[in-house]
PDB file of N, CA and C in Angstrom:
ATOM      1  N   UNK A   1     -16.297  -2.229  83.190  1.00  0.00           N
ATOM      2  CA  UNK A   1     -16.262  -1.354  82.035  1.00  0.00           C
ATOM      3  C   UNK A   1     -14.847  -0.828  81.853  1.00  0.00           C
ATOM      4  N   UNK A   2     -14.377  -0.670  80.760  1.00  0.00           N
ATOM      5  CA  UNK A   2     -13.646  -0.351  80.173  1.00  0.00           C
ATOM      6  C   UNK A   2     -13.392   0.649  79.372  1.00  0.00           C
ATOM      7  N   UNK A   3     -13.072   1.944  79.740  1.00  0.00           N
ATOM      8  CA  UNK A   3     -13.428   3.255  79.011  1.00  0.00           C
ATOM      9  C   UNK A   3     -11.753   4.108  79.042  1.00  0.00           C
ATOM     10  N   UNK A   4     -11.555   4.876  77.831  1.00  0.00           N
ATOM     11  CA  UNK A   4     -10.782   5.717  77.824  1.00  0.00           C
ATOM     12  C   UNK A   4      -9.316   4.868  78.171  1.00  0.00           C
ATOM     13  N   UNK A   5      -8.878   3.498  77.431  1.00  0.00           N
ATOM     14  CA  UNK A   5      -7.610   2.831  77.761  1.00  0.00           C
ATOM     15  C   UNK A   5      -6.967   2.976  76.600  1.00  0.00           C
ATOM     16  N   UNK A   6      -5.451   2.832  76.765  1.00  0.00           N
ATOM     17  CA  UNK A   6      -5.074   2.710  75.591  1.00  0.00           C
ATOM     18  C   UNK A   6      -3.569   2.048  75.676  1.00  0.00           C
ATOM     19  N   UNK A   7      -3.533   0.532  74.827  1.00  0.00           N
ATOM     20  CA  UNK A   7      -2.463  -0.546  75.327  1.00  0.00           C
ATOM     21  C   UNK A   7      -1.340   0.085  74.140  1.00  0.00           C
ATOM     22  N   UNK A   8      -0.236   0.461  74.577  1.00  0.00           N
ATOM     23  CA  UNK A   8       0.858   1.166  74.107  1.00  0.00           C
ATOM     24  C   UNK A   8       2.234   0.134  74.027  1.00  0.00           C
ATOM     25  N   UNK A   9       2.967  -0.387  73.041  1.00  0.00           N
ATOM     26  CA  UNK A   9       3.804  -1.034  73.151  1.00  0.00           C
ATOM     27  C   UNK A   9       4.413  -1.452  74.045  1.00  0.00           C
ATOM     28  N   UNK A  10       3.105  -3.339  74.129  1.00  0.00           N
ATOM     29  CA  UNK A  10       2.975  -4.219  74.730  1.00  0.00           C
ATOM     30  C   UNK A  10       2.859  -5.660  74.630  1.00  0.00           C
ATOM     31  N   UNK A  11       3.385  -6.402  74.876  1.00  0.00           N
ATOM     32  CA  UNK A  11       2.806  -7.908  74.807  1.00  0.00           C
ATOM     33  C   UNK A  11       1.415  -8.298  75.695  1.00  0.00           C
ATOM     34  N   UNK A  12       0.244  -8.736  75.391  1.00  0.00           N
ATOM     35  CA  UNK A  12      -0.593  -9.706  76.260  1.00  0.00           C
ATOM     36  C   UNK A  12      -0.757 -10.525  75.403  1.00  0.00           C
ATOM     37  N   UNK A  13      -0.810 -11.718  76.360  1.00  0.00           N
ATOM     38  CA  UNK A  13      -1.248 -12.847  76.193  1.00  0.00           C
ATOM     39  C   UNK A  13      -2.724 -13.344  76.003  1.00  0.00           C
ATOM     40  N   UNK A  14      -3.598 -13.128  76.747  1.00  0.00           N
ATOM     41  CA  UNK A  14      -4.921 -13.003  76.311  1.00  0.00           C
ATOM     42  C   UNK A  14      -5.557 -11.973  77.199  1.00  0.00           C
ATOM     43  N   UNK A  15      -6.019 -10.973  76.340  1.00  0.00           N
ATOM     44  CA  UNK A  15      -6.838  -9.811  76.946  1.00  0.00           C
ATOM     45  C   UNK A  15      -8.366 -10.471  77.051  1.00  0.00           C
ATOM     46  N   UNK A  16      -8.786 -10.721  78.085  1.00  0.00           N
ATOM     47  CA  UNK A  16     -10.098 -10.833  78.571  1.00  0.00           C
ATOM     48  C   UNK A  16     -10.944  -9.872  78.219  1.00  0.00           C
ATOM     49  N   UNK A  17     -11.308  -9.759  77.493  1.00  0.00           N
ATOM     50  CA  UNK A  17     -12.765  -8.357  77.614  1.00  0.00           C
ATOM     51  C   UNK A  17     -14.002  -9.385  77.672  1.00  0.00           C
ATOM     52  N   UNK A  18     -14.268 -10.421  77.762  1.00  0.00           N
ATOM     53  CA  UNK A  18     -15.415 -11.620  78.265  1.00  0.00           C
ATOM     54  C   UNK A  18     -16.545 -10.731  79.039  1.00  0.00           C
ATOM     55  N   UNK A  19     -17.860 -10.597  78.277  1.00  0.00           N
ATOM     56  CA  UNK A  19     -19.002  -9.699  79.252  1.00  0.00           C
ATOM     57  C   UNK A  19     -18.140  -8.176  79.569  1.00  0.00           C
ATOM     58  N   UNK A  20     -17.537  -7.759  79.205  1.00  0.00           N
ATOM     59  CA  UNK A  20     -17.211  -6.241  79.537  1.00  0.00           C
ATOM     60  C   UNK A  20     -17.786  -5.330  78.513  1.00  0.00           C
ATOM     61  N   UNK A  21     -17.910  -4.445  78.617  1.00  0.00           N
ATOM     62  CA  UNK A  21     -18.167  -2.807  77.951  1.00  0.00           C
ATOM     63  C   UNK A  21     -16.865  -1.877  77.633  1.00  0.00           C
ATOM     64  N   UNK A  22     -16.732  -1.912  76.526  1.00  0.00           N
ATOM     65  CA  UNK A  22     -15.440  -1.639  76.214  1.00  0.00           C
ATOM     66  C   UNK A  22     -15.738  -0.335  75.534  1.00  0.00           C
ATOM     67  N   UNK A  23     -14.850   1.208  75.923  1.00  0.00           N
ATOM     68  CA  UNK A  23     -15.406   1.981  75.195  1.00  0.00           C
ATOM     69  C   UNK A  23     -13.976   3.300  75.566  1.00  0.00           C
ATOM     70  N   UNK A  24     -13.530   3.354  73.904  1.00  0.00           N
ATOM     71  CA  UNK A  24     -12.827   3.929  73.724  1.00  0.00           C
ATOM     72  C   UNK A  24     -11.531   3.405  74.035  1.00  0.00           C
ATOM     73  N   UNK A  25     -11.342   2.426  73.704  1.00  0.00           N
ATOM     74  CA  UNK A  25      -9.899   1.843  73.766  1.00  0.00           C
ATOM     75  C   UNK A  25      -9.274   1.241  72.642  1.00  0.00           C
ATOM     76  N   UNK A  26      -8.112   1.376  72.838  1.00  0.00           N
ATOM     77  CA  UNK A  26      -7.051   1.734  71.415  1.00  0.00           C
ATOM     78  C   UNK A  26      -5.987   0.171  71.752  1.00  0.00           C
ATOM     79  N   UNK A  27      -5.131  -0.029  70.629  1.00  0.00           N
ATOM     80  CA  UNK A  27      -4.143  -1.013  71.042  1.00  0.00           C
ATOM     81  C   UNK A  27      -3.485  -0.491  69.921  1.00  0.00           C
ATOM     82  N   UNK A  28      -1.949  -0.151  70.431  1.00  0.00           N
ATOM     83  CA  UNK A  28      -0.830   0.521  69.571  1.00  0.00           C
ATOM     84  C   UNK A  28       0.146   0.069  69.881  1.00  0.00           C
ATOM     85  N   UNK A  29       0.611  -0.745  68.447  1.00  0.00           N
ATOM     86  CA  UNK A  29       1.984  -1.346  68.565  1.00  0.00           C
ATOM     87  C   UNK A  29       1.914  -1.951  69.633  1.00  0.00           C
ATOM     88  N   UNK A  30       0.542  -3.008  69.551  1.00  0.00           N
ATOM     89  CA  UNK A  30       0.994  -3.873  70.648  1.00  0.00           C
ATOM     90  C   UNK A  30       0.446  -5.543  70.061  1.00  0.00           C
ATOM     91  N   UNK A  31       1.469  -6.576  70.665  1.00  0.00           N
ATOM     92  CA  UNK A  31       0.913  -7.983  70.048  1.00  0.00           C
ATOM     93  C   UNK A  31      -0.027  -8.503  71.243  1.00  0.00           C
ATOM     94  N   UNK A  32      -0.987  -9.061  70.929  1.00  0.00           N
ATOM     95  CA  UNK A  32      -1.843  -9.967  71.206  1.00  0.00           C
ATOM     96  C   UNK A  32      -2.341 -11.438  70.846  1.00  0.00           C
ATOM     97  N   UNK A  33      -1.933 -11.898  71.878  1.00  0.00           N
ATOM     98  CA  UNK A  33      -2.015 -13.644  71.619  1.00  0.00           C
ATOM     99  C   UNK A  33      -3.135 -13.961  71.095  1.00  0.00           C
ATOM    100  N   UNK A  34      -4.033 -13.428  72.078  1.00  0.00           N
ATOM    101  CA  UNK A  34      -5.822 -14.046  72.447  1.00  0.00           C
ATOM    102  C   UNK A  34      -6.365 -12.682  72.571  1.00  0.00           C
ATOM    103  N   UNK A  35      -7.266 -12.191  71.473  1.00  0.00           N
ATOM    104  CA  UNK A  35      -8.179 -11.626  72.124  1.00  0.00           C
ATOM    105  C   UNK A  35      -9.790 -12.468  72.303  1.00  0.00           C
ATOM    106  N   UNK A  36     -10.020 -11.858  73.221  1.00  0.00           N
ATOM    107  CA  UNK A  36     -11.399 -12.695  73.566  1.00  0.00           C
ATOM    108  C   UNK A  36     -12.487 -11.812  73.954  1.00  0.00           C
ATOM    109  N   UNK A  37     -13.280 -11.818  73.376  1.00  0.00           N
ATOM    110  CA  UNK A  37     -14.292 -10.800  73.488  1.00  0.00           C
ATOM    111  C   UNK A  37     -15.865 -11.296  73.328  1.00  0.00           C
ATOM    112  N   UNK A  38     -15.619 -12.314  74.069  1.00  0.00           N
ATOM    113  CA  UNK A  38     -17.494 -13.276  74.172  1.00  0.00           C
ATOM    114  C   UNK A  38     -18.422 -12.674  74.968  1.00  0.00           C
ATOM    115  N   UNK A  39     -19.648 -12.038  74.474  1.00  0.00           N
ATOM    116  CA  UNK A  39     -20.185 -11.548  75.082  1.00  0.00           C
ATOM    117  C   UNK A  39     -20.377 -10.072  75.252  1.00  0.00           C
ATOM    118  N   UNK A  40     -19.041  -9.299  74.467  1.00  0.00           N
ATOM    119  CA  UNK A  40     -18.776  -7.996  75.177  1.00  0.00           C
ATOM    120  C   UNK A  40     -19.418  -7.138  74.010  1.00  0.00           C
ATOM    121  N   UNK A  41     -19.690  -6.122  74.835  1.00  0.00           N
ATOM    122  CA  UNK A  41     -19.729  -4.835  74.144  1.00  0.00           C
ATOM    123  C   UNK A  41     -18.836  -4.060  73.601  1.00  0.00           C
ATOM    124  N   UNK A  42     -18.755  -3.608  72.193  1.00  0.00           N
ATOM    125  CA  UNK A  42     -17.673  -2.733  72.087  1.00  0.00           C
ATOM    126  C   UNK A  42     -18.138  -1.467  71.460  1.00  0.00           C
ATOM    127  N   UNK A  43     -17.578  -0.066  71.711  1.00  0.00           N
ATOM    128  CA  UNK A  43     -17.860   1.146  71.222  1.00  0.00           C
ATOM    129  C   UNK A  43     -16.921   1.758  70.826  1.00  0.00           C
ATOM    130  N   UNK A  44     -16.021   2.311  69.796  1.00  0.00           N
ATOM    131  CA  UNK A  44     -15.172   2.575  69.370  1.00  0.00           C
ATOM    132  C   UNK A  44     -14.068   2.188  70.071  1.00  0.00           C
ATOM    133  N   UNK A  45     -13.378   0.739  69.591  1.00  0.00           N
ATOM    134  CA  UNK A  45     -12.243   0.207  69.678  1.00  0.00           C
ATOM    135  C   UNK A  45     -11.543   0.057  69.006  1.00  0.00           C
ATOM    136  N   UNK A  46     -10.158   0.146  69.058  1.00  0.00           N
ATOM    137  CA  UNK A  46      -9.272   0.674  67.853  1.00  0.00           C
ATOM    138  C   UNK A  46      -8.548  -0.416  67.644  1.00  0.00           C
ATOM    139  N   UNK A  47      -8.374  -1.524  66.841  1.00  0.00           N
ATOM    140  CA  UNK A  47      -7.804  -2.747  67.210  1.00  0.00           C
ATOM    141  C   UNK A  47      -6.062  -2.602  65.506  1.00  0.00           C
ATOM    142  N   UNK A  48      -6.775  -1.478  65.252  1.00  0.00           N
ATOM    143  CA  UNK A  48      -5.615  -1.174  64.221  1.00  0.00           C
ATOM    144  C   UNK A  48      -4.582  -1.387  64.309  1.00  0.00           C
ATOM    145  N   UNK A  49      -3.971  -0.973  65.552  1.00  0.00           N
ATOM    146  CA  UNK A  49      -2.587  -1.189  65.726  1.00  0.00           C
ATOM    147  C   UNK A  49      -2.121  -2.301  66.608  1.00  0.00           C
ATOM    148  N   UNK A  50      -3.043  -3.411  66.739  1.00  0.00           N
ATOM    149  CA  UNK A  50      -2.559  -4.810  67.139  1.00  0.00           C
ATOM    150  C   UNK A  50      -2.540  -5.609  66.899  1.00  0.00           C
ATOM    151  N   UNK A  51      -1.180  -6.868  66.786  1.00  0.00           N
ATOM    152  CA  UNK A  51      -0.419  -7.863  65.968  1.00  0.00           C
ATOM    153  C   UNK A  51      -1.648  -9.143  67.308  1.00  0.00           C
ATOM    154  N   UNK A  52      -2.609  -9.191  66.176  1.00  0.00           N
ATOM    155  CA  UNK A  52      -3.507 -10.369  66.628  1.00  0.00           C
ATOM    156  C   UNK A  52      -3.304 -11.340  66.244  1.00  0.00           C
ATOM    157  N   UNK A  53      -3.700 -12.760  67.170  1.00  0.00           N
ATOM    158  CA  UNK A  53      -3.074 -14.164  66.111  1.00  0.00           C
ATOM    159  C   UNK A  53      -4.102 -15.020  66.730  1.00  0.00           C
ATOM    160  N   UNK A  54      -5.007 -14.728  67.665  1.00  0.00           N
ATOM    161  CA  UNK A  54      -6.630 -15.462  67.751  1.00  0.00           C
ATOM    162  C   UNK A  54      -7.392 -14.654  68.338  1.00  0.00           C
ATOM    163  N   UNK A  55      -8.791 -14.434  67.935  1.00  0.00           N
ATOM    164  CA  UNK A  55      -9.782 -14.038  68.518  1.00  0.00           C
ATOM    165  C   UNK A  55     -10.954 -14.573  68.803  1.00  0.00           C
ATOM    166  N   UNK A  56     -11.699 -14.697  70.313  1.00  0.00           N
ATOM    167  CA  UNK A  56     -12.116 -15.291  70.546  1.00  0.00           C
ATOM    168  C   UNK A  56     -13.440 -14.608  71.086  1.00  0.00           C
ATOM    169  N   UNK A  57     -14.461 -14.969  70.450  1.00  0.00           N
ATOM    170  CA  UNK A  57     -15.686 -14.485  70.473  1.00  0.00           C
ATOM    171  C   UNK A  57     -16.086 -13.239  68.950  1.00  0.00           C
ATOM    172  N   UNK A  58     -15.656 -13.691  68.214  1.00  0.00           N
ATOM    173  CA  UNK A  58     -15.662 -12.658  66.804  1.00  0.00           C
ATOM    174  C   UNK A  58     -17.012 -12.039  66.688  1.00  0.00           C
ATOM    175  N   UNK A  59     -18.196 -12.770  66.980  1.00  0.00           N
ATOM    176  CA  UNK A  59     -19.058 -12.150  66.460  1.00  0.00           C
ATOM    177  C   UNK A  59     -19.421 -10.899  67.977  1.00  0.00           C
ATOM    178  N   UNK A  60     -18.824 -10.332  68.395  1.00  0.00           N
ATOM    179  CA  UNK A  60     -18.650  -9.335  69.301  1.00  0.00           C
ATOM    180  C   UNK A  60     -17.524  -8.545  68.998  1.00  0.00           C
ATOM    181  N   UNK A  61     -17.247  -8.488  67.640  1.00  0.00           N
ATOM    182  CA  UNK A  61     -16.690  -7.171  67.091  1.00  0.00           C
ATOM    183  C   UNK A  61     -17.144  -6.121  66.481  1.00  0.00           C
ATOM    184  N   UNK A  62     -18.336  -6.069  66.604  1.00  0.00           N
ATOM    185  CA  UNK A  62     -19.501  -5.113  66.698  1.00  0.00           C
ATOM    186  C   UNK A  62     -18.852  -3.580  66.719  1.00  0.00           C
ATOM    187  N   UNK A  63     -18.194  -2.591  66.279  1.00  0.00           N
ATOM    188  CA  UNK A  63     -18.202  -1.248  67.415  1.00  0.00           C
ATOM    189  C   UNK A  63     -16.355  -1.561  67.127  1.00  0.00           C
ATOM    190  N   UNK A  64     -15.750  -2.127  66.719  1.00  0.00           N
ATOM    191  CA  UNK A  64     -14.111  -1.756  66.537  1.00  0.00           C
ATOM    192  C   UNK A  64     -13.971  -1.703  65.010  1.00  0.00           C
ATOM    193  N   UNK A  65     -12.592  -1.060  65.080  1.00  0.00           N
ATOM    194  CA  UNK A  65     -12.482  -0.613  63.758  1.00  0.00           C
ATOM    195  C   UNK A  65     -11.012  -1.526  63.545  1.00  0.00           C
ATOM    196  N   UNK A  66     -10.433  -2.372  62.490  1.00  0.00           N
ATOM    197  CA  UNK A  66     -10.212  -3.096  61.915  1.00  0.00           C
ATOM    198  C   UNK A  66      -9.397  -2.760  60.681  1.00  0.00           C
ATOM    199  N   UNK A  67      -7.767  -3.195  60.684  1.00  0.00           N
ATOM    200  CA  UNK A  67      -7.321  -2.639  58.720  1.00  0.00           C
ATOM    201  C   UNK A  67      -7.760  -3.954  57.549  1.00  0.00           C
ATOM    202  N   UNK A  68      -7.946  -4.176  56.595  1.00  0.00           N
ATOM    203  CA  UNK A  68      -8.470  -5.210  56.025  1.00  0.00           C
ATOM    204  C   UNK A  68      -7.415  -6.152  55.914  1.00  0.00           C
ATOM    205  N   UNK A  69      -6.068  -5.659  56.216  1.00  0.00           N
ATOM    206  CA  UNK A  69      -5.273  -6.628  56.571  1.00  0.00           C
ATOM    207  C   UNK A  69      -5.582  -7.603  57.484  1.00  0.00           C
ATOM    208  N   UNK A  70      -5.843  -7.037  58.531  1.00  0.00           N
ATOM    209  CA  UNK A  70      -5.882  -7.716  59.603  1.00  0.00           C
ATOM    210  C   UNK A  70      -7.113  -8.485  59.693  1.00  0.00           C
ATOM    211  N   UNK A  71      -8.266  -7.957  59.071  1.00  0.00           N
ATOM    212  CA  UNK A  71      -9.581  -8.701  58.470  1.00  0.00           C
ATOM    213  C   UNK A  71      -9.150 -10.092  57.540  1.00  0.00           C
ATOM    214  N   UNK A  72      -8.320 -10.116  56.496  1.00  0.00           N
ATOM    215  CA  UNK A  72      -7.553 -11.017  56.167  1.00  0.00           C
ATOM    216  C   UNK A  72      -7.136 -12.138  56.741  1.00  0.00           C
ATOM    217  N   UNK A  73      -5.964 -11.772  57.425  1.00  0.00           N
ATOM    218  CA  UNK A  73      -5.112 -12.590  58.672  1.00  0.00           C
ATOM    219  C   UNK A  73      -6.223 -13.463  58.926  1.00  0.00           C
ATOM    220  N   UNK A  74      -7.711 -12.667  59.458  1.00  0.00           N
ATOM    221  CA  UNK A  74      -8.466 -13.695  60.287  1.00  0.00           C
ATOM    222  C   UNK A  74      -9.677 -14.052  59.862  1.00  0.00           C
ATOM    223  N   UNK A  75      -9.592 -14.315  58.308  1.00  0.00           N
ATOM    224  CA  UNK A  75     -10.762 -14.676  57.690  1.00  0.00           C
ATOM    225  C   UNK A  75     -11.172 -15.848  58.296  1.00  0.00           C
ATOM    226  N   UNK A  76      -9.825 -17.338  58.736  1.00  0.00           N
ATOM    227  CA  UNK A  76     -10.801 -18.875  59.190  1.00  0.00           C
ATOM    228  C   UNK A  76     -11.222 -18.148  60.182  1.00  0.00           C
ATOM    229  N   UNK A  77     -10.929 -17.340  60.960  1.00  0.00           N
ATOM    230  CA  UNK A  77     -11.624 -17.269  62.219  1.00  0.00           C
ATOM    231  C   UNK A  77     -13.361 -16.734  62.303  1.00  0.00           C
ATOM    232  N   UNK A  78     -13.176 -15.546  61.667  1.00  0.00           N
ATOM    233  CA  UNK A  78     -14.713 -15.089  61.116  1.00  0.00           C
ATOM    234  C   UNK A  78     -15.320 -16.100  60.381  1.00  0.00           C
ATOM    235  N   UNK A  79     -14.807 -16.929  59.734  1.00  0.00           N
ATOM    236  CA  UNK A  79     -15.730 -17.933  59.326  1.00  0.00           C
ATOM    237  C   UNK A  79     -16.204 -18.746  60.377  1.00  0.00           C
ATOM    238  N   UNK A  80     -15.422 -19.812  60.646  1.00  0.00           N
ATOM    239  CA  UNK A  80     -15.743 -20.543  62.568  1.00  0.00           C
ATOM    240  C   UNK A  80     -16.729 -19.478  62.608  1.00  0.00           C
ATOM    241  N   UNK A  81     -16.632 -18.193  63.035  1.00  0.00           N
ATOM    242  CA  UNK A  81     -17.535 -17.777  64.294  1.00  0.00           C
ATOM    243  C   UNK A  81     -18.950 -17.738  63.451  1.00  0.00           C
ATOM    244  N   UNK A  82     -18.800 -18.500  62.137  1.00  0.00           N
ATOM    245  CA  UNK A  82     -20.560 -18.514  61.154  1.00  0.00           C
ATOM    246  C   UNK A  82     -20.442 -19.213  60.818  1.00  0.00           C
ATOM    247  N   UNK A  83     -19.936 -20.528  61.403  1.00  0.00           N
ATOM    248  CA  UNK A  83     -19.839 -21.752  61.192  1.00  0.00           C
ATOM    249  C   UNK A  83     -20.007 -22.125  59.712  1.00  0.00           C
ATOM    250  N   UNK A  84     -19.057 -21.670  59.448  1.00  0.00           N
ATOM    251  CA  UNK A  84     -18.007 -22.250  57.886  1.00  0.00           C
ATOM    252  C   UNK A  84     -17.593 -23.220  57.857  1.00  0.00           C
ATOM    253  N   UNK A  85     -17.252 -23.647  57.578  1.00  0.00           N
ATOM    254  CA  UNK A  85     -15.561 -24.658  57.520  1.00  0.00           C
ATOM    255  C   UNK A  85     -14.981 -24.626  56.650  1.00  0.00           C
ATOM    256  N   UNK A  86     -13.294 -24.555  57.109  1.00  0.00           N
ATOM    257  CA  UNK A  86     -12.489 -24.071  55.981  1.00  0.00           C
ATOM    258  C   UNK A  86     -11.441 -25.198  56.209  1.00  0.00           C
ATOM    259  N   UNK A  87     -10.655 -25.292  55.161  1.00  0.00           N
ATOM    260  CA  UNK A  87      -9.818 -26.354  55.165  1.00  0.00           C
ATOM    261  C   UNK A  87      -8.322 -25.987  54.649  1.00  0.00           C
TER     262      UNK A  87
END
């Protein structure tokens, strides 16, 4: 579990949250390669302030909060995860 974190101007490469419980964690001014979140729980996660460029396990974004920018950025991806296909 994962409670009360908060990633502060940072690079990761792929944050694992895979099967975790994520609750109350923030990402500020920070880039992220991979997020991956298959399986996980989330409860107020703040993904606002992170420069995302894949996410992995989308339909476990349940419980974070999101700018529609960044909803944008990753429309093929939300599609994939409802098996769309986009071209």
């Amino acid at each position: 579990m994962c409670r009360d974190l908060v990633f502060r101007d940072c690079t990761i490469g792929e944050f694992d949250g895979n099967d975790a419980r994520l609750s109350r964690v923030a990402f500020i001014d920070t880039d992220v390669a991979v997020l991956s979140l298959r399986h996980a729980v989330c409860a107020d996660v703040d993904l606002r302030g992170a420069r995302l460029h894949e996410i992995r396990g989308g339909d476990s974004l349940k419980g974070t909060t999101m700018t529609i920018e960044q909803i944008a950025d990753l429309a093929a991806v939300f599609a994939r995860s409802l098996g769309i296909r986009t071209d």
